[in-house]
Protein backbone atom coordinates (compact mmCIF):
# COMPACT_ATOMS: atom_id res chain seq x y z
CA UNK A 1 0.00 0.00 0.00
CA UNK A 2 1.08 3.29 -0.72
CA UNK A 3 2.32 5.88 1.87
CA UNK A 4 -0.30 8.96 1.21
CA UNK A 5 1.34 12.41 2.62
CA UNK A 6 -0.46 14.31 4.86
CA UNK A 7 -0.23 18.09 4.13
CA UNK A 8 -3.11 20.59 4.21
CA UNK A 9 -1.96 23.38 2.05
CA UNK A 10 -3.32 23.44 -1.37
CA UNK A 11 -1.50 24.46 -4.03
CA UNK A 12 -2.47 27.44 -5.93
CA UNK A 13 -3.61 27.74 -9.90
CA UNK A 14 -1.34 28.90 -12.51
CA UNK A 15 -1.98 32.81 -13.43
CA UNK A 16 -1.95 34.08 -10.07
CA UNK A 17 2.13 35.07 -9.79
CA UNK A 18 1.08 38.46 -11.51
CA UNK A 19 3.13 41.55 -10.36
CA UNK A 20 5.88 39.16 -7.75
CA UNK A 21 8.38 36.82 -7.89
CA UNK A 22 6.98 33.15 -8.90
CA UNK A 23 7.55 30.16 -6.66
CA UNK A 24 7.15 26.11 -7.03
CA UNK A 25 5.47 24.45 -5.06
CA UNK A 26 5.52 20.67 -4.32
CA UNK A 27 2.89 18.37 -2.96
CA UNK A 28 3.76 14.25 -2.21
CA UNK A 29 0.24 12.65 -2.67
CA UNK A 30 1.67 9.06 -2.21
CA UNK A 31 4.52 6.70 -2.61
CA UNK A 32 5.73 3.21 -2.24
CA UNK A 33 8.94 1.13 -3.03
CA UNK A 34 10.49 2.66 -5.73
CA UNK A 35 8.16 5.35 -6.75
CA UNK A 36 6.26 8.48 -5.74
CA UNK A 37 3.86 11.01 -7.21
CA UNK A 38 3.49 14.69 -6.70
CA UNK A 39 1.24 17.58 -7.44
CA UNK A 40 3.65 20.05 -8.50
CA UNK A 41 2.23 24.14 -8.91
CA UNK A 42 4.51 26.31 -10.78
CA UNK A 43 3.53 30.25 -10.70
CA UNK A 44 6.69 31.77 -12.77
CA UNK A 45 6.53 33.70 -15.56
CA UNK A 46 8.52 35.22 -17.82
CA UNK A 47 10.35 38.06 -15.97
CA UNK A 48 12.13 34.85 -13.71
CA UNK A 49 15.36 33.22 -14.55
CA UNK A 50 15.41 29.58 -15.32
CA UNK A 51 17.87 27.52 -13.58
CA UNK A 52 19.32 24.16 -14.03
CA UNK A 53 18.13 21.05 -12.46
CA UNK A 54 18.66 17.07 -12.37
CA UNK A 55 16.12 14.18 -12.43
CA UNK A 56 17.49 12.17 -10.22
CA UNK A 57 15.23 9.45 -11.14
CA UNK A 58 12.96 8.68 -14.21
CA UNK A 59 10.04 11.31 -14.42
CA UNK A 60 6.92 10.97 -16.18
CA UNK A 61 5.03 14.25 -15.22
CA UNK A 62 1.37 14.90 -17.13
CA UNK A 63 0.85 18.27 -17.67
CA UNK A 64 -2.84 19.35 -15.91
CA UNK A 65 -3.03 23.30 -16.66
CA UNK A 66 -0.42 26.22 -18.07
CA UNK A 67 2.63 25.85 -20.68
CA UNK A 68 6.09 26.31 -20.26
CA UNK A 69 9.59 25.45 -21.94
CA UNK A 70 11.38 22.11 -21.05
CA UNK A 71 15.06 21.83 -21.89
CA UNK A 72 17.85 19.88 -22.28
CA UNK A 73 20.80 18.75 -24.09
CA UNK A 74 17.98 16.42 -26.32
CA UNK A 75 16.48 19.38 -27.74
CA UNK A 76 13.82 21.87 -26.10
CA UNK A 77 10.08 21.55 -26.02
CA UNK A 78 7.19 22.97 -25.28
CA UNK A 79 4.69 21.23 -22.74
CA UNK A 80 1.29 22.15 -22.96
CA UNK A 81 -2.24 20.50 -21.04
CA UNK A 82 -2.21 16.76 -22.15
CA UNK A 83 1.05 15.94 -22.57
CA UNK A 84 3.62 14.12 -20.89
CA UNK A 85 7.27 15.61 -19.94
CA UNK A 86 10.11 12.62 -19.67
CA UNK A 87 12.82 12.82 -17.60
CA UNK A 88 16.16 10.21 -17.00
CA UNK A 89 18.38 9.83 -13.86
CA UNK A 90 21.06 11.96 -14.07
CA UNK A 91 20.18 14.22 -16.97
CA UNK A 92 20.20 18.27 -16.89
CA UNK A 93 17.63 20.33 -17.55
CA UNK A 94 15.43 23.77 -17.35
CA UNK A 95 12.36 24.92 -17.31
CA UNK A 96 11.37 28.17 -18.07
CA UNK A 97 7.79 30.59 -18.57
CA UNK A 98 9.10 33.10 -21.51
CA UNK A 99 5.41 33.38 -23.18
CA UNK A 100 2.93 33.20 -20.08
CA UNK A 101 2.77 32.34 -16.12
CA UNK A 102 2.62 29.14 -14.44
CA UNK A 103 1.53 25.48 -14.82
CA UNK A 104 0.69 22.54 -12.84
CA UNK A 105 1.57 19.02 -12.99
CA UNK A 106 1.63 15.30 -11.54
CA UNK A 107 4.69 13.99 -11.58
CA UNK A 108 5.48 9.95 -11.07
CA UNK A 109 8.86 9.49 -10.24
CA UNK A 110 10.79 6.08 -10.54
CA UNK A 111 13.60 4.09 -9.45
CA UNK A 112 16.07 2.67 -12.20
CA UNK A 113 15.52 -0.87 -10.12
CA UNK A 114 11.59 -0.23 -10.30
CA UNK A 115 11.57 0.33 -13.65
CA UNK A 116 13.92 -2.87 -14.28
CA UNK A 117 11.45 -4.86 -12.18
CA UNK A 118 8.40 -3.42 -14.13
CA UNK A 119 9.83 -4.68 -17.55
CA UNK A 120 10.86 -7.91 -16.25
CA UNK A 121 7.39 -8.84 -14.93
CA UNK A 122 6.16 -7.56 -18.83
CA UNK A 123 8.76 -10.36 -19.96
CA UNK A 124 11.40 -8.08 -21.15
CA UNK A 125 14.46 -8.95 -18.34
CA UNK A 126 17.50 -7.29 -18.80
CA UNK A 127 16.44 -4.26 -21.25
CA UNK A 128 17.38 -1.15 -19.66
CA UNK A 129 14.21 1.78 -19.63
CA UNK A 130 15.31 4.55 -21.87
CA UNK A 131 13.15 7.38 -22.66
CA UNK A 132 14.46 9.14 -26.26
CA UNK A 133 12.33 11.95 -26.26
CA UNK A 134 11.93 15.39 -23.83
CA UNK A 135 7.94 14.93 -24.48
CA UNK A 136 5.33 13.06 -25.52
CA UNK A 137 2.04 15.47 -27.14
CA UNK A 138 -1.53 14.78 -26.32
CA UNK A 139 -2.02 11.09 -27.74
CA UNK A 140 -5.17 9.49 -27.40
CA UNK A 141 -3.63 6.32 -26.82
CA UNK A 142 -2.67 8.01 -23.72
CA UNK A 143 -5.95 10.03 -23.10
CA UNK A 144 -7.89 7.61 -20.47
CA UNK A 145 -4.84 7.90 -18.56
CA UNK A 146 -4.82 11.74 -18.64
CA UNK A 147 -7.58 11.62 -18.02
CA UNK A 148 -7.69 9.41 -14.72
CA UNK A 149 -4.61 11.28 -13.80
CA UNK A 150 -6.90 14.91 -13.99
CA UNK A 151 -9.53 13.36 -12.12
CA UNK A 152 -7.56 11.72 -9.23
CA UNK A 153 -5.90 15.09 -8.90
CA UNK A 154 -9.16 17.14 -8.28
CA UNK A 155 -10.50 14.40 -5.84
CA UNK A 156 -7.47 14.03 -3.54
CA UNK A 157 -7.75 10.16 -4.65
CA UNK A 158 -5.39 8.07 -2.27
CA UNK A 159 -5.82 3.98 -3.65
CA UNK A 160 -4.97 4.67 -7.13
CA UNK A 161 -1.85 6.13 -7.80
CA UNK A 162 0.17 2.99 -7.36
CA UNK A 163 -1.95 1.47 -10.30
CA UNK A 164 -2.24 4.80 -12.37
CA UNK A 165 1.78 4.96 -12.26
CA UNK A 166 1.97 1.36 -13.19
CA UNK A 167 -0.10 2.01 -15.86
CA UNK A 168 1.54 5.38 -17.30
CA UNK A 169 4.81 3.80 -16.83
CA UNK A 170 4.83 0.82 -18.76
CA UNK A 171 2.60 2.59 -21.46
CA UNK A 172 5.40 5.70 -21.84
CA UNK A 173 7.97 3.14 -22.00
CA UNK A 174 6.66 1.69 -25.09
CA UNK A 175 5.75 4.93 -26.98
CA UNK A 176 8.99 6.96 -25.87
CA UNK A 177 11.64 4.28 -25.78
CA UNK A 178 12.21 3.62 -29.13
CA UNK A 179 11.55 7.45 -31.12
CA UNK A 180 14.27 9.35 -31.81
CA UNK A 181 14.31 13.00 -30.45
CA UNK A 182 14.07 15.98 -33.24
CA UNK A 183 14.90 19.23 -32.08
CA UNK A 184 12.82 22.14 -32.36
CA UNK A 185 13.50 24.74 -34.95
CA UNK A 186 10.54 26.72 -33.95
CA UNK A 187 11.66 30.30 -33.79
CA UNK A 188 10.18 31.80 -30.34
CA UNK A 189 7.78 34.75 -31.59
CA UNK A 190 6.39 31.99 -33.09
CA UNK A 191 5.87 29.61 -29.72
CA UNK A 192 4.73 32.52 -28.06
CA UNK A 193 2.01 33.14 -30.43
CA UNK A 194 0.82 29.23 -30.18
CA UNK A 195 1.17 29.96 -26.19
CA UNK A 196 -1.05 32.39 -26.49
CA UNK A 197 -3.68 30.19 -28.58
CA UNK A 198 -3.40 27.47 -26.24
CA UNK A 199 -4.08 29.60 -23.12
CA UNK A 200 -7.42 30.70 -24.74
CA UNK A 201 -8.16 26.69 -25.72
CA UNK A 202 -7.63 25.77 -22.20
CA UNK A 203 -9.11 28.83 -20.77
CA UNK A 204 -13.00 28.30 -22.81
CA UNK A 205 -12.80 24.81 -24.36
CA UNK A 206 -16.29 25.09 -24.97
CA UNK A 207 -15.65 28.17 -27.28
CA UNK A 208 -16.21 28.10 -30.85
CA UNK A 209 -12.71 28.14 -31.71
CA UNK A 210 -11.61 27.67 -35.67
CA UNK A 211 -8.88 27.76 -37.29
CA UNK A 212 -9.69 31.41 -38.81
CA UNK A 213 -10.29 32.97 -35.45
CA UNK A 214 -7.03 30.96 -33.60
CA UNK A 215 -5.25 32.56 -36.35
CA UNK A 216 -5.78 35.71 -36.58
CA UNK A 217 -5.53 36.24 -32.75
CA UNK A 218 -2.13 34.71 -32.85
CA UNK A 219 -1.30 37.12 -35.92
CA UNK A 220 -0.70 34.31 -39.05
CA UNK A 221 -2.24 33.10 -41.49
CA UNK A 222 -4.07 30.14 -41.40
CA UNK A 223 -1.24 28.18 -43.13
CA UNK A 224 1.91 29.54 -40.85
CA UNK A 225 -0.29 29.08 -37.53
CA UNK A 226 -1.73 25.34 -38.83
CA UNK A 227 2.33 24.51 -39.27
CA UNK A 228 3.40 26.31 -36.64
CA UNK A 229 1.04 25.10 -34.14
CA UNK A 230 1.40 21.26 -34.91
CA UNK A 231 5.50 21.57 -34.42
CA UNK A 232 5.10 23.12 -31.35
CA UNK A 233 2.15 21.02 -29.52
CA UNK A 234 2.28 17.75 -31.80
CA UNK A 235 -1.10 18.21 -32.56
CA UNK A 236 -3.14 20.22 -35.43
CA UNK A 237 -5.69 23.36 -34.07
CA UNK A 238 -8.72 21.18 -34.46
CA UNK A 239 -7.32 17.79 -32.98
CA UNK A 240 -6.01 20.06 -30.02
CA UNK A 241 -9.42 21.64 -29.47
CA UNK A 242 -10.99 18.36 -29.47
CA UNK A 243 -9.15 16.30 -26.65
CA UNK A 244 -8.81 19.70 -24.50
CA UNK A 245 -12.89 19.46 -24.53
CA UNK A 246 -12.76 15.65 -24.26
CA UNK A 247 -10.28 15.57 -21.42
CA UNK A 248 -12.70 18.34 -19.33
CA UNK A 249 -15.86 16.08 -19.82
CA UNK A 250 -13.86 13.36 -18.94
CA UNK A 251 -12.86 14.53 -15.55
CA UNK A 252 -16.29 16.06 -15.00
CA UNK A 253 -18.29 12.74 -15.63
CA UNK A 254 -16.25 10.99 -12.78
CA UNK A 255 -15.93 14.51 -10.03
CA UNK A 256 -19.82 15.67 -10.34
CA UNK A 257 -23.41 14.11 -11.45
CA UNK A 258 -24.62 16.33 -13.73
CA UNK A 259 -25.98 14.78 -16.78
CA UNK A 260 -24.12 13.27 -19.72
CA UNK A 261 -25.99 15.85 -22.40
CA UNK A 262 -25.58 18.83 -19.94
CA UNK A 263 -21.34 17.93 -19.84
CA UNK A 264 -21.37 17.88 -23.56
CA UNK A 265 -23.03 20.86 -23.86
CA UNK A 266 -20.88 23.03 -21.40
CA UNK A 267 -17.55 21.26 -23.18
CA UNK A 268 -18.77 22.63 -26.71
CA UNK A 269 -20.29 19.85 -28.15
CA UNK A 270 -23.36 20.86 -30.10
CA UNK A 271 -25.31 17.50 -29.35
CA UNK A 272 -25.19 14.02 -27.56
CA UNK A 273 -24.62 12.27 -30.54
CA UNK A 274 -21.35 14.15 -31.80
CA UNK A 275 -20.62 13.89 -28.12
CA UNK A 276 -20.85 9.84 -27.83
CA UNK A 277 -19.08 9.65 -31.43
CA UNK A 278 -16.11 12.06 -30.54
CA UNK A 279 -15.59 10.28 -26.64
CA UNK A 280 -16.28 6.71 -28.06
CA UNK A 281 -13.08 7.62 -30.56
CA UNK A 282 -11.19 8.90 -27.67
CA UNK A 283 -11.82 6.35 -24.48
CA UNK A 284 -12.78 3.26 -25.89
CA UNK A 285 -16.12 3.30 -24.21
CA UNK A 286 -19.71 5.36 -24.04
CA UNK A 287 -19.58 8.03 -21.38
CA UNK A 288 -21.95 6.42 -19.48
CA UNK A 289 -20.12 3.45 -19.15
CA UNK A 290 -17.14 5.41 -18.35
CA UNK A 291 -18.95 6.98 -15.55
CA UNK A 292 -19.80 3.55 -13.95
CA UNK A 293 -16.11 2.32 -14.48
CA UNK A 294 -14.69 5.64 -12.70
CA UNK A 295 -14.25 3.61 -9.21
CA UNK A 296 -12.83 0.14 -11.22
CA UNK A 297 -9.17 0.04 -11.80
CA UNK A 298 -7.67 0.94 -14.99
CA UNK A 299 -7.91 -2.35 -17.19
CA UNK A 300 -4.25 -3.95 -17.74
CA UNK A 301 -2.53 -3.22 -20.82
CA UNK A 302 -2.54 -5.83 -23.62
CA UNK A 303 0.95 -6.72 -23.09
């Protein structure tokens, strides 16, 4: 069983360092032999200085609100809502706010040793856990996890995280082991224009938000923005859109009880139907029966 931490202060929401100096903040919700998970609440912005730090253990860290700039001699990306950061013992790295303020993420942390043990017990002894890339963007392969991950966060869940971290684990190991990392060439007036357009996404999901309108608030043209925005998040405008308002009804169908057709509707989907299509795609399952499953664990993988 895992070792929950008992702390009463609350982190606070990104977009509140405004006018002071930032600050992170750190919160263990659980651990147990070999790993540990953390809500961790970033509020710096761009007028702080980045500094360099050390994993000193693998990280897998799903980004829950803000943006910022990840680092390291592999390249530099940009982490936005949805996707994962990676992180190896022993390597360097910064993290910096140069287009907007704060972020907030839970971040599983592993032992080398775990991580041996996890692969052995998958019936792969002896190969050493390697993650090739900084990040990995939005995927829905990946979504029910985000998902589950949002969710836990916002209800303080305590009996889960062992089997959510399992589960992320063994799941980023077989998407991020083998890639090779690409480094960005993505000049930054340009990333700070698609920081911009991702604040709004995340801000009012349930906005009708195009690719005309994203556009021309960022200042491009439909063609630079569509480009520009896909090498910076990994995903196009639309596809983006999509899972940020499929990830919110997500976590709201398992944290309150309003109805199915009245979470669509506040998420931006026009009717139940496109609703059940679009989540269907996305989880695997109807929303209702994702509802009922919220207090199941997360089915094994199928490997």
């Amino acid at each position: 069983m895992a070792k929950v931490a008992v702390e009463s202060e609350r982190p606070v929401a990104p977009e509140t360092g405004h006018g002071a100096s930032g600050r992170a903040a750190a919160r263990l919700l659980a651990r147990g032999n070999g790993w540990s998970v953390s809500d961790l609440v970033c509020t710096y912005g761009p007028r702080d200085r980045a500094f360099e730090e050390q994993h000193s253990d693998f990280c897998v860290a799903v980004v829950l609100a803000g943006s910022f700039q990840y680092r390291s001699a592999q390249g530099r990306e940009m982490m936005t809502p949805g996707s994962l950061l990676l992180g190896s013992p022993g390597q360097s790295f910064e993290c910096s706010h140069e287009h907007a303020i704060g972020d907030r993420c839970i971040a599983f942390r592993y032992t080398a040793e775990y991580l041996d043990d996890l692969l052995a017990e998958l019936g792969a002894p002896g190969i050493k856990p390697i993650f090739r890339v900084l990040r990995l963007p939005p995927l829905r392969s990946l979504s029910r996890l985000v998902a589950q991950t949002m969710a836990s966060a916002e209800m303080a869940a305590d009996g889960q995280w062992d089997e959510l971290g399992i589960q992320l684990a063994v799941e980023t190991a077989a998407l991020a082991g083998p890639l090779v990392p690409a480094l960005s060439s993505t000049p930054p007036s340009s990333e700070a224009r698609v920081t911009r357009a991702v604040r709004q996404i995340e801000r009012h999901p349930d906005e009708q938000l195009d690719l005309l309108g994203l556009a021309h608030q960022a200042g491009l043209s439909r063609y630079h923005f569509l480009r520009v925005f896909k090498d910076v998040t990994g995903l196009t405008p639309h596809q983006y859109v999509l899972r940020a308002r499929l990830r919110t009804a997500a976590t709201r169908l398992i944290v309150d009880r309003a109805r199915v057709l009245d979470i669509a509707l506040d998420c931006g989907f026009g009717d139940a139907s496109n609703f059940n299509r679009a989540f269907y795609a996305e989880f695997g399952v109807t929303p209702r029966i994702y509802r009922r499953q919220r207090a199941r664990p997360i089915p094994p993988l199928p490997f």
